[in-house]
C-alpha atoms as a PDB file:
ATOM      1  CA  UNK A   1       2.257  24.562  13.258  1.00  0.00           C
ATOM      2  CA  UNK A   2       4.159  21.935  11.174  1.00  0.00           C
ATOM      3  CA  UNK A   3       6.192  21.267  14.008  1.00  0.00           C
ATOM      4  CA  UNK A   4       3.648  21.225  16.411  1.00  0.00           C
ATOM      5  CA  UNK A   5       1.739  18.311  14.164  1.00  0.00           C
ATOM      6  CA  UNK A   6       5.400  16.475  13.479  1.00  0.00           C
ATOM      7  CA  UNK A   7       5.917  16.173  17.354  1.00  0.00           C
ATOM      8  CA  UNK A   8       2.090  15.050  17.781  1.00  0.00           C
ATOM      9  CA  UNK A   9       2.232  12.512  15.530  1.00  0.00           C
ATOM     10  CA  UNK A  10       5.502  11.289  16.376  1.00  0.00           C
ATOM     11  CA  UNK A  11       4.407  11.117  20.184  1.00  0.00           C
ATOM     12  CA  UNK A  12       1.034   9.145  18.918  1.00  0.00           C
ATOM     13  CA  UNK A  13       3.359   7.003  17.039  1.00  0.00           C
ATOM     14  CA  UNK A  14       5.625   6.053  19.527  1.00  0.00           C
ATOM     15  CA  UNK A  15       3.419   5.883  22.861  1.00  0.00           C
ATOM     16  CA  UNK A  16       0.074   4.444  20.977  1.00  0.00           C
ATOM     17  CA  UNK A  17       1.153   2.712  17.592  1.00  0.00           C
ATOM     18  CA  UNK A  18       4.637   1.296  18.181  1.00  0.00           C
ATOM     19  CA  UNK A  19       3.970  -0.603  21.959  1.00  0.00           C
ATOM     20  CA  UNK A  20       1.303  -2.447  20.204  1.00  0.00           C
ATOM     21  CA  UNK A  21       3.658  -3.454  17.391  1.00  0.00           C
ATOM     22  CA  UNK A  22       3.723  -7.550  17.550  1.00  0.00           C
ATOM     23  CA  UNK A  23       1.951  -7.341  20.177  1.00  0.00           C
ATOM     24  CA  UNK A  24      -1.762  -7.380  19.502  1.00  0.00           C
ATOM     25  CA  UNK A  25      -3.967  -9.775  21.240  1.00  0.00           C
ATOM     26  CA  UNK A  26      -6.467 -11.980  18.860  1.00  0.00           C
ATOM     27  CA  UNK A  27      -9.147  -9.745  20.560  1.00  0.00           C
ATOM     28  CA  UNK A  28      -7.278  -6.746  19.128  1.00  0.00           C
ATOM     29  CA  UNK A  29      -7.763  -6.953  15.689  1.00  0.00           C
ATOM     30  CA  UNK A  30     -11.136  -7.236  13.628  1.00  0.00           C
ATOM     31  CA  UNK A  31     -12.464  -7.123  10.209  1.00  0.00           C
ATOM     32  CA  UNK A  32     -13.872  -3.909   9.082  1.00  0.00           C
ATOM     33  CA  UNK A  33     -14.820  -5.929   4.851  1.00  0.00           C
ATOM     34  CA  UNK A  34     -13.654  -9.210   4.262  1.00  0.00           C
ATOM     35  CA  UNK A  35      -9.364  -8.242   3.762  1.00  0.00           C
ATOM     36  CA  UNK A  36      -9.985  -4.862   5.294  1.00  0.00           C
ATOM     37  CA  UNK A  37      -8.384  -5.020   8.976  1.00  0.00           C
ATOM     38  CA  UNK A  38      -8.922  -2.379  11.892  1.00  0.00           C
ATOM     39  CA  UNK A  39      -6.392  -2.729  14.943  1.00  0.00           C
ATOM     40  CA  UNK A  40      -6.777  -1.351  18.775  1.00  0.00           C
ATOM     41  CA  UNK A  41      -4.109   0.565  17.370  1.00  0.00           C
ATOM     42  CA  UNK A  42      -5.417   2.400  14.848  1.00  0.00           C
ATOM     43  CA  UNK A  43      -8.551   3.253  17.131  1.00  0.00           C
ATOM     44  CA  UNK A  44      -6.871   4.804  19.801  1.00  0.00           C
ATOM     45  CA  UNK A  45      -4.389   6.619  17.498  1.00  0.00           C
ATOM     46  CA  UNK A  46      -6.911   8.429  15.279  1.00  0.00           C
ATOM     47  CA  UNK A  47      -8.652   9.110  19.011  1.00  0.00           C
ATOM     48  CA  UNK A  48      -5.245  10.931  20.124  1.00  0.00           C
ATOM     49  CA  UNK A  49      -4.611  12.632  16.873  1.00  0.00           C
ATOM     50  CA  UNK A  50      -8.330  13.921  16.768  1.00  0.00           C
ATOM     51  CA  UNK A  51      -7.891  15.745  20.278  1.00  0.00           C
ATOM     52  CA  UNK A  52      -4.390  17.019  19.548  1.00  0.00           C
ATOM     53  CA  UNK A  53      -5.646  18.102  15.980  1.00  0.00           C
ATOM     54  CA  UNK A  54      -8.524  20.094  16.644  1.00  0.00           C
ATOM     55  CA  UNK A  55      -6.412  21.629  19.920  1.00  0.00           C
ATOM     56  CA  UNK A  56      -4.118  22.750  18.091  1.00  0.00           C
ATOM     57  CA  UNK A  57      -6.055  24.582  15.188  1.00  0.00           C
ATOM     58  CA  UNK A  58      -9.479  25.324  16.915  1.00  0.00           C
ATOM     59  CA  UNK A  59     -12.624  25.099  14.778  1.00  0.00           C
ATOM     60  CA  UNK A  60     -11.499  22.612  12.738  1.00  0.00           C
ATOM     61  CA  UNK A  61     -12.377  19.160  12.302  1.00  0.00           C
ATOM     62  CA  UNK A  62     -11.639  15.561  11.077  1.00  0.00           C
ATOM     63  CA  UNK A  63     -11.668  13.260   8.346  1.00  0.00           C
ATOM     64  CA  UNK A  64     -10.222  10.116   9.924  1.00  0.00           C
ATOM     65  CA  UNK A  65     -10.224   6.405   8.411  1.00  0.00           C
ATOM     66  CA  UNK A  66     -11.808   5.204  10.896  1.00  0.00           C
ATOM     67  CA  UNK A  67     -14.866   8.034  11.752  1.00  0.00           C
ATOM     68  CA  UNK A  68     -15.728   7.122   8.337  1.00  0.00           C
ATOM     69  CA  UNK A  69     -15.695   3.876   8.735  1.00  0.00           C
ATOM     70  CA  UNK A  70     -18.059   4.197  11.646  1.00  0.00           C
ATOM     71  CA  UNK A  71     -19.920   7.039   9.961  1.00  0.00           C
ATOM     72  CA  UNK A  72     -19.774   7.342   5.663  1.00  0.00           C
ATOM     73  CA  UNK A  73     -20.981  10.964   6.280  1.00  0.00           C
ATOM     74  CA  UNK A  74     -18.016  12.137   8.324  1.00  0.00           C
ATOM     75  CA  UNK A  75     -16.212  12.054   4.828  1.00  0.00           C
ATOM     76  CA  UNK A  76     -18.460  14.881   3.706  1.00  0.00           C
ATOM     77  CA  UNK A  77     -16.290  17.422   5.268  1.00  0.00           C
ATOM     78  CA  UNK A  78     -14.471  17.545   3.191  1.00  0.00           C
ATOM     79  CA  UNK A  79     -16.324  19.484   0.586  1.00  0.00           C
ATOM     80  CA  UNK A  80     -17.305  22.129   3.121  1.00  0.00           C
ATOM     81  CA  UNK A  81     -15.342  25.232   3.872  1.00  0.00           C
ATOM     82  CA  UNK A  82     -12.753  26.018   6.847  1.00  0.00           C
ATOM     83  CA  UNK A  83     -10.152  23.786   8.103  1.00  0.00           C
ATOM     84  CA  UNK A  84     -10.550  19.758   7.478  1.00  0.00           C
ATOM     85  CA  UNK A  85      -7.897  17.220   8.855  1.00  0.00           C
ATOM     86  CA  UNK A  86      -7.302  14.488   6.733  1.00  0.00           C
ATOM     87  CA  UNK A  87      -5.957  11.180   8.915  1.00  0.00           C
ATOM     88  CA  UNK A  88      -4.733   7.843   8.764  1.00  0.00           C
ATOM     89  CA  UNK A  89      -3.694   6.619  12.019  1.00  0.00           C
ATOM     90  CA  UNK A  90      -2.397   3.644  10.809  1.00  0.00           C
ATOM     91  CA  UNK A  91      -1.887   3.287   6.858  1.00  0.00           C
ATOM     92  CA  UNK A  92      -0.809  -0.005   6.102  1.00  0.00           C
ATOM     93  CA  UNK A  93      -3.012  -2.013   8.659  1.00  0.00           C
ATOM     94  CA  UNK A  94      -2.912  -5.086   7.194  1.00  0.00           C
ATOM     95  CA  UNK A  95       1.107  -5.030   7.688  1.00  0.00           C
ATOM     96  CA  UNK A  96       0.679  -3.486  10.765  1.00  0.00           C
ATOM     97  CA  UNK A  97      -1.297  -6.311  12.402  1.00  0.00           C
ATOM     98  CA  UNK A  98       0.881  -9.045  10.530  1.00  0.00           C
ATOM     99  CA  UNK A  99       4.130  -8.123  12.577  1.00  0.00           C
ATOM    100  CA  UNK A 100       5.612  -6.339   9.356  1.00  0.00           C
ATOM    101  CA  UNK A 101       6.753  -3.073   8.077  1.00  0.00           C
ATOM    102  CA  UNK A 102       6.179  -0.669   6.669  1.00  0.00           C
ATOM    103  CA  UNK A 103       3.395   0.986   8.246  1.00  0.00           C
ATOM    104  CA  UNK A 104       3.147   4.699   8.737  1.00  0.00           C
ATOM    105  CA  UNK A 105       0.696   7.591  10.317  1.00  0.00           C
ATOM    106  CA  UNK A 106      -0.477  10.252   7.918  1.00  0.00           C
ATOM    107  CA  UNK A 107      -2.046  13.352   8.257  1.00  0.00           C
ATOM    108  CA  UNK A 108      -2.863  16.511   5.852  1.00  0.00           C
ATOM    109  CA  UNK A 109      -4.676  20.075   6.837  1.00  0.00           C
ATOM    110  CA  UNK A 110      -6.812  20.581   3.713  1.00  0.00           C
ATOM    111  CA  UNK A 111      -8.317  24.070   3.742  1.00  0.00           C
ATOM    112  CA  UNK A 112     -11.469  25.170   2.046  1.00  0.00           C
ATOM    113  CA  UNK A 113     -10.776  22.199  -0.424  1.00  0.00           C
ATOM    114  CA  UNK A 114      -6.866  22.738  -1.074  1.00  0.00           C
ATOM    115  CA  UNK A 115      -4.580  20.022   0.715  1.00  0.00           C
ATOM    116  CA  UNK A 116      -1.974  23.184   2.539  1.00  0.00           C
ATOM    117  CA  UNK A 117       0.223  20.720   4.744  1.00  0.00           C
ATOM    118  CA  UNK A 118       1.651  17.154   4.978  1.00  0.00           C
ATOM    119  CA  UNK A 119       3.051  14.903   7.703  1.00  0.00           C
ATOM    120  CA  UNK A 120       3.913  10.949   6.762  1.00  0.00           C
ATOM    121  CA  UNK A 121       5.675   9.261   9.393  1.00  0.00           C
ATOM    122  CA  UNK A 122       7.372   6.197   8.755  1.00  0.00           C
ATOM    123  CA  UNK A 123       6.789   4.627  11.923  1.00  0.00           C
ATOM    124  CA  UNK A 124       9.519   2.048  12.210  1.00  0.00           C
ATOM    125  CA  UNK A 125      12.377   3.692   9.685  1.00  0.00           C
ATOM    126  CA  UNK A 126      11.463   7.058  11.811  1.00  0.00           C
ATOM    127  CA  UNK A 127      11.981   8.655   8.376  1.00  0.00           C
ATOM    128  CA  UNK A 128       9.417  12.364   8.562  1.00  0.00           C
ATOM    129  CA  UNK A 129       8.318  13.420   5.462  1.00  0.00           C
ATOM    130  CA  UNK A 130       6.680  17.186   5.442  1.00  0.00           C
ATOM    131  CA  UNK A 131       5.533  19.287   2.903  1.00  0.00           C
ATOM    132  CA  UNK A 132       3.411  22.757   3.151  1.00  0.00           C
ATOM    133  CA  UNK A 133       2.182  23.930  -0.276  1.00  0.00           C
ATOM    134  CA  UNK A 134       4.254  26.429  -2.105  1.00  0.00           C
ATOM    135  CA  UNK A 135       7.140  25.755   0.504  1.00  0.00           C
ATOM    136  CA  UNK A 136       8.674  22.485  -1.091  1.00  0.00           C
ATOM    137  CA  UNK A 137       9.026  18.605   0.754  1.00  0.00           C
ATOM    138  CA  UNK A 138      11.562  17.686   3.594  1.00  0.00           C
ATOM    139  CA  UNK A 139      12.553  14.567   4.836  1.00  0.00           C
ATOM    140  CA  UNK A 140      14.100  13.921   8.134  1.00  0.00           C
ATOM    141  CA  UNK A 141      14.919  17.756   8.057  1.00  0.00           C
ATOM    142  CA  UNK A 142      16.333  17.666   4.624  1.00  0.00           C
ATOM    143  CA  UNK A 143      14.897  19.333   1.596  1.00  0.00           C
ATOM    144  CA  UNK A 144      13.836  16.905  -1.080  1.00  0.00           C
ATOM    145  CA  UNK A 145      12.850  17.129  -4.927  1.00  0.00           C
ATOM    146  CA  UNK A 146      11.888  14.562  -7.055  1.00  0.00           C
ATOM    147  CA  UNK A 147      14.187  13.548 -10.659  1.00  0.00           C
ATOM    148  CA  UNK A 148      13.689  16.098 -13.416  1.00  0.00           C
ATOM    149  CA  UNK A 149      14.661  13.930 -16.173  1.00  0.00           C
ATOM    150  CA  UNK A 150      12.892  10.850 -17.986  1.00  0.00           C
ATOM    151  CA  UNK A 151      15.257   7.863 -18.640  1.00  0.00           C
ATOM    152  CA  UNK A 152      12.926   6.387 -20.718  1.00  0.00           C
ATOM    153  CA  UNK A 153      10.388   3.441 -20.016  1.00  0.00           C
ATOM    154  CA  UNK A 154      12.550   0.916 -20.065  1.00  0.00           C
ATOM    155  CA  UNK A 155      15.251   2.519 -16.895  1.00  0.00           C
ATOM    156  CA  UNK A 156      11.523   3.234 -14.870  1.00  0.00           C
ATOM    157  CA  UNK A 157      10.769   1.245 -11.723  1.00  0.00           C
ATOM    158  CA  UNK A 158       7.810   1.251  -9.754  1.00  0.00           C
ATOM    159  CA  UNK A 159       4.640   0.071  -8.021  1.00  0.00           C
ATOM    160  CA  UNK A 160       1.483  -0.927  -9.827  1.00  0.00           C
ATOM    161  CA  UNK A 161      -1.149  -1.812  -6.879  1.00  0.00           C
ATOM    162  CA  UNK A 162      -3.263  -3.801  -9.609  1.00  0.00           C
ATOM    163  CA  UNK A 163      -5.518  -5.874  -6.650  1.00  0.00           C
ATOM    164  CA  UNK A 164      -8.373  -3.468  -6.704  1.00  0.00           C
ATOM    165  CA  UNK A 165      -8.258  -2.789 -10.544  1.00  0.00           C
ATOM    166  CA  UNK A 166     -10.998  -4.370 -13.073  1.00  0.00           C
ATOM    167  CA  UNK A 167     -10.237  -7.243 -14.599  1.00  0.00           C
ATOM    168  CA  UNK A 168      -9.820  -5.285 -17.720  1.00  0.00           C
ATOM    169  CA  UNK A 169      -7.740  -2.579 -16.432  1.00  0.00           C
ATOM    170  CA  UNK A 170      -5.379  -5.028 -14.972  1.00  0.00           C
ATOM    171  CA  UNK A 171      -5.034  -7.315 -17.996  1.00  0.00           C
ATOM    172  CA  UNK A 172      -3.582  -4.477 -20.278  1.00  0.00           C
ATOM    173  CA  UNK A 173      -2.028  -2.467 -17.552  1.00  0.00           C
ATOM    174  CA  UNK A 174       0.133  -6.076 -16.801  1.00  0.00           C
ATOM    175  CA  UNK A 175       0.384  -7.215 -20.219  1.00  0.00           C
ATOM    176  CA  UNK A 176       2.424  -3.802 -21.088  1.00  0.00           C
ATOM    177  CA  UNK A 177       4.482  -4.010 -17.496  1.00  0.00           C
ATOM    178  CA  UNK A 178       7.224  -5.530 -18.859  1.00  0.00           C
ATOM    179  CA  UNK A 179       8.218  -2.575 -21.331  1.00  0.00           C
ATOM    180  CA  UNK A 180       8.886  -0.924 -18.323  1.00  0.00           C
ATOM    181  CA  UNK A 181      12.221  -1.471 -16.174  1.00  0.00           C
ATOM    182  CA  UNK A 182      10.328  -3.286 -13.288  1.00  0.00           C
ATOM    183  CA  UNK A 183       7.816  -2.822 -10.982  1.00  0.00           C
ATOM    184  CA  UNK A 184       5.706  -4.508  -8.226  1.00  0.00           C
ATOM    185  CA  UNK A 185       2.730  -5.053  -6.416  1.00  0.00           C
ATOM    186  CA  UNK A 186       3.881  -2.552  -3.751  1.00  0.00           C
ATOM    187  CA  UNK A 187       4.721  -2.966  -0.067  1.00  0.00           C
ATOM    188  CA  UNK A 188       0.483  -2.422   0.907  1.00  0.00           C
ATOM    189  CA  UNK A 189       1.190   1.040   2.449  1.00  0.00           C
ATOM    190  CA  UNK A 190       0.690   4.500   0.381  1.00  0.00           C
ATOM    191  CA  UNK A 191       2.541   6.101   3.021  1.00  0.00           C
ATOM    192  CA  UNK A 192       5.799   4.131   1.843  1.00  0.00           C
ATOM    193  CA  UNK A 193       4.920   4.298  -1.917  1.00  0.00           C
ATOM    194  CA  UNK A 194       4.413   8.103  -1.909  1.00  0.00           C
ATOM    195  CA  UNK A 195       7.920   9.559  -0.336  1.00  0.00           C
ATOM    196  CA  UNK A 196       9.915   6.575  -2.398  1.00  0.00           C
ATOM    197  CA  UNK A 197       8.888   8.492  -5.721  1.00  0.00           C
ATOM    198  CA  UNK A 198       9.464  11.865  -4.180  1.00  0.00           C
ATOM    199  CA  UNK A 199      13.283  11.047  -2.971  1.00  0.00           C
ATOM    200  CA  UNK A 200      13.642   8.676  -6.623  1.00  0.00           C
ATOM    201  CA  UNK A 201      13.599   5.054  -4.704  1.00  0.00           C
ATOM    202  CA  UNK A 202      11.039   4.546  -7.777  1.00  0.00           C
ATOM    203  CA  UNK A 203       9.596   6.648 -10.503  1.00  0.00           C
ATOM    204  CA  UNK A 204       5.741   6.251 -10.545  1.00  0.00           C
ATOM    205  CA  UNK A 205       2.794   4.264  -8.603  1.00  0.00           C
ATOM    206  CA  UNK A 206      -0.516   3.736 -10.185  1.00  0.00           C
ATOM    207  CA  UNK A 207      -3.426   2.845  -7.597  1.00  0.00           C
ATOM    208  CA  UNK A 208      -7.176   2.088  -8.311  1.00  0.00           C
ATOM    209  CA  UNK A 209      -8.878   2.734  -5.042  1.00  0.00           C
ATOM    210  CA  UNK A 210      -8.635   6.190  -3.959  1.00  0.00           C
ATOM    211  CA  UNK A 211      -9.580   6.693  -0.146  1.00  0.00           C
ATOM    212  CA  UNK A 212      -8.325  10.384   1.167  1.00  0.00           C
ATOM    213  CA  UNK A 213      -6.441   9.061   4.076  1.00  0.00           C
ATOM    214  CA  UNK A 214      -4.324   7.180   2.134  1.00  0.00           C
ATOM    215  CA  UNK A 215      -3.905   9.781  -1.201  1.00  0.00           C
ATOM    216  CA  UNK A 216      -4.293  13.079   0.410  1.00  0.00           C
ATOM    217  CA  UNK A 217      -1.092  13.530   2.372  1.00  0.00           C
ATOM    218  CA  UNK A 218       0.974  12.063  -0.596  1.00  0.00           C
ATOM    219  CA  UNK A 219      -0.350  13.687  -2.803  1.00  0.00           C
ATOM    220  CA  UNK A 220       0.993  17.232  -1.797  1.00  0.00           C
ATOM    221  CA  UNK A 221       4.378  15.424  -1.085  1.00  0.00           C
ATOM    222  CA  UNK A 222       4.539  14.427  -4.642  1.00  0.00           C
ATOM    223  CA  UNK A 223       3.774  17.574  -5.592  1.00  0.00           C
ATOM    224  CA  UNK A 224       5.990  19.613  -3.362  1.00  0.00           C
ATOM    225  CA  UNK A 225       9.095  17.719  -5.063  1.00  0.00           C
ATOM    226  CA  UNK A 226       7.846  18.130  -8.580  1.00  0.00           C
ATOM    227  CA  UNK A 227       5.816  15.453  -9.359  1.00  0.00           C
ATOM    228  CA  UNK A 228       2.405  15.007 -10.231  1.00  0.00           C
ATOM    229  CA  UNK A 229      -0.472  12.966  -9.357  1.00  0.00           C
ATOM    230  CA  UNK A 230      -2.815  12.560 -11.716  1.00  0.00           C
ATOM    231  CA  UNK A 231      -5.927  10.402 -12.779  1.00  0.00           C
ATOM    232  CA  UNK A 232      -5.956   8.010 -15.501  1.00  0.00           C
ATOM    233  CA  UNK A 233      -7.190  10.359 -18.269  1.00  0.00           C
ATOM    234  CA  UNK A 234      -5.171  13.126 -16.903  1.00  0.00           C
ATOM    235  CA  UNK A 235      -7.446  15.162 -14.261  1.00  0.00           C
ATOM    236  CA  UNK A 236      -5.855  16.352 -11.267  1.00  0.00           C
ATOM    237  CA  UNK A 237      -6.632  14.469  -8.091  1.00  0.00           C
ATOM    238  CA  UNK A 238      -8.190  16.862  -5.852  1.00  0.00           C
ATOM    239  CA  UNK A 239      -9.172  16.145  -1.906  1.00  0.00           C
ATOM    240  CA  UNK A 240     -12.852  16.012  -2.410  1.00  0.00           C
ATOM    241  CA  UNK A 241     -12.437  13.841  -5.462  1.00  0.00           C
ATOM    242  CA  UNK A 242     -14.264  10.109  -5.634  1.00  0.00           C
ATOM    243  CA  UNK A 243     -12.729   9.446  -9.072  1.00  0.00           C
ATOM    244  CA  UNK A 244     -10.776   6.016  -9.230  1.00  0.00           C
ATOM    245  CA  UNK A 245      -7.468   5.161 -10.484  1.00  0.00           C
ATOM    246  CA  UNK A 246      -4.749   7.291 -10.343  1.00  0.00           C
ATOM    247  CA  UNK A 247      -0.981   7.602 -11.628  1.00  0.00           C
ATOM    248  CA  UNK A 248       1.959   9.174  -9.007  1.00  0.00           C
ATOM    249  CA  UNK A 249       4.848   9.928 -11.117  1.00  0.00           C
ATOM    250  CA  UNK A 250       8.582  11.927 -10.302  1.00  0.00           C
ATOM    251  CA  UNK A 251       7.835  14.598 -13.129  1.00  0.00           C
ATOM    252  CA  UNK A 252       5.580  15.072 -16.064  1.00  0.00           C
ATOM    253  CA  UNK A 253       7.303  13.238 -18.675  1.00  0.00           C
ATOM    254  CA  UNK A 254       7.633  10.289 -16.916  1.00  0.00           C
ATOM    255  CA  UNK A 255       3.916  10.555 -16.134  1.00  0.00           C
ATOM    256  CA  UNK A 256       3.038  10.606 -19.716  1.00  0.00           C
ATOM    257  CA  UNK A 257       6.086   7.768 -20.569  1.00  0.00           C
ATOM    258  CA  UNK A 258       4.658   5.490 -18.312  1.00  0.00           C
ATOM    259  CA  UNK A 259       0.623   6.081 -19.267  1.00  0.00           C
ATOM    260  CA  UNK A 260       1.991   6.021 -22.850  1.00  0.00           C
ATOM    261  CA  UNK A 261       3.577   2.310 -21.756  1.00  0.00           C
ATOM    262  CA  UNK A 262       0.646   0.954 -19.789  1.00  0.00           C
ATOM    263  CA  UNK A 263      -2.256   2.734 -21.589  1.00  0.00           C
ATOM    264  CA  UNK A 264      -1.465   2.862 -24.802  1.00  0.00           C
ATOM    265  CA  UNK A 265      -4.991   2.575 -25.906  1.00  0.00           C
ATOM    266  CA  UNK A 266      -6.222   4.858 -23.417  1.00  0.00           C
ATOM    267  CA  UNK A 267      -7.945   6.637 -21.771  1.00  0.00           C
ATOM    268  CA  UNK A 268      -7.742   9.420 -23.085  1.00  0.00           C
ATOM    269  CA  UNK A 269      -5.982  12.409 -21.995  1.00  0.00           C
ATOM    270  CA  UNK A 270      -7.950  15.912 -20.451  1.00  0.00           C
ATOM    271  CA  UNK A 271      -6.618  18.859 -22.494  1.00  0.00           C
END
């Protein structure tokens, strides 16, 4: 089946997403919240990916972005049992409808509450990231795995996505930043930020505002290479989870170097 959901999404991608690519009509594009864009696209992509989905694994069903959008109770599937697809059919809107990369489609098969597959397609790079639990990460075909060693705060790079954080949060979080080797604001797409630590373009990425579309998928990636995702006082993030903030790091001593360097007065850690 991981094939048959690569070549789905890649034909969703290419024959739905990409034509409409700087090319949207004013009409096209609307505000879901005030900074929170929804595009033709992404409509009639999660539409396509919800038939081919639920073809291709009958009795199963759909978390999508924008079902839940239309419906906040769609989202409660996935605390039931059986099969649950998790999709975004366009993460990274926002770029999307501003002419710009990156934007990707994601999608993850979560079964009776464990996230067991992982497609992120990179729609413009055409770089495939897969990963089925227990079976490792692949990119473009390739087997991937994420750096084993910790350089040390000061050689990390990364992405802190500070705009939905508390004022609080984000002053210490930014005050300590510059212990760190660098980091920015990220590129406003999870399905970028996610493979880049897996395949060591950066070490970590710490995120407030945890929607399952946009965590889900990478979340297993990371994983699948040998990183971990983790919560700010150091619970895993699970599917059905509604806990904010979370840290993405390449290994667990980097994840506990770079908490350490931003967090230094806490929260505190789960035994």
């Amino acid at each position: 089946m991981l094939d048959q959901v690569a070549e789905l999404i890649r034909e969703v991608a290419h024959t739905v997403v990409l034509p409409r690519f700087q090319h949207l009509a004013a009409d096209e594009v609307h505000q879901k919240a005030p900074g929170d864009l929804v595009t033709i696209a992404d409509q009639e992509s999660e539409r396509a990916l919800t038939r081919g989905l639920t073809a291709l694994l009958p009795g199963s069903v759909v978390v999508g972005e924008e079902a839940v959008a239309a419906d906040p109770a769609v989202r409660d599937r996935l605390g039931g049992s059986g099969s649950v697809w998790v999709v975004d059919p366009v993460d990274g809107t926002n770029n999307f409808a501003a002419g710009r990369t990156p934007f990707c489609v994601m999608v993850a098969l979560v079964r009776d509450g464990e996230t067991t597959a992982a497609w992120i397609l990179d729609v413009v790079a055409d770089h495939l990231t897969v990963a089925e639990l227990g079976a490792g990460v692949y990119r473009d075909g390739e087997r991937v795995k994420a750096r084993a060693d910790d350089p040390g705060a000061a050689a990390l790079h990364g992405v802190i996505a500070g705009k939905y954080f508390p004022d609080e949060l984000r002053t210490e979080v930014l005050a300590n930043a510059s212990r760190l080797g660098g980091y920015t604001g990220g590129r406003h797409c999870a399905g970028y930020e996610y493979p880049a630590v897996a395949v060591d373009e950066q070490q970590f990425a710490m995120f407030w505002r945890i929607l399952p579309w946009d965590h889900v998928p990478g979340t297993l990636i990371v994983r699948e290479a040998g990183g971990v995702v983790r919560h700010l006082d150091g619970a895993e993030h699970r599917p059905t989870g509604h806990q904010r903030g979370l840290l993405v790091a390449a290994n667990e001593d980097i994840w506990h170097t770079v908490h350490r360097t931003l967090l230094p007065s806490g929260p505190p850690l789960v035994a």
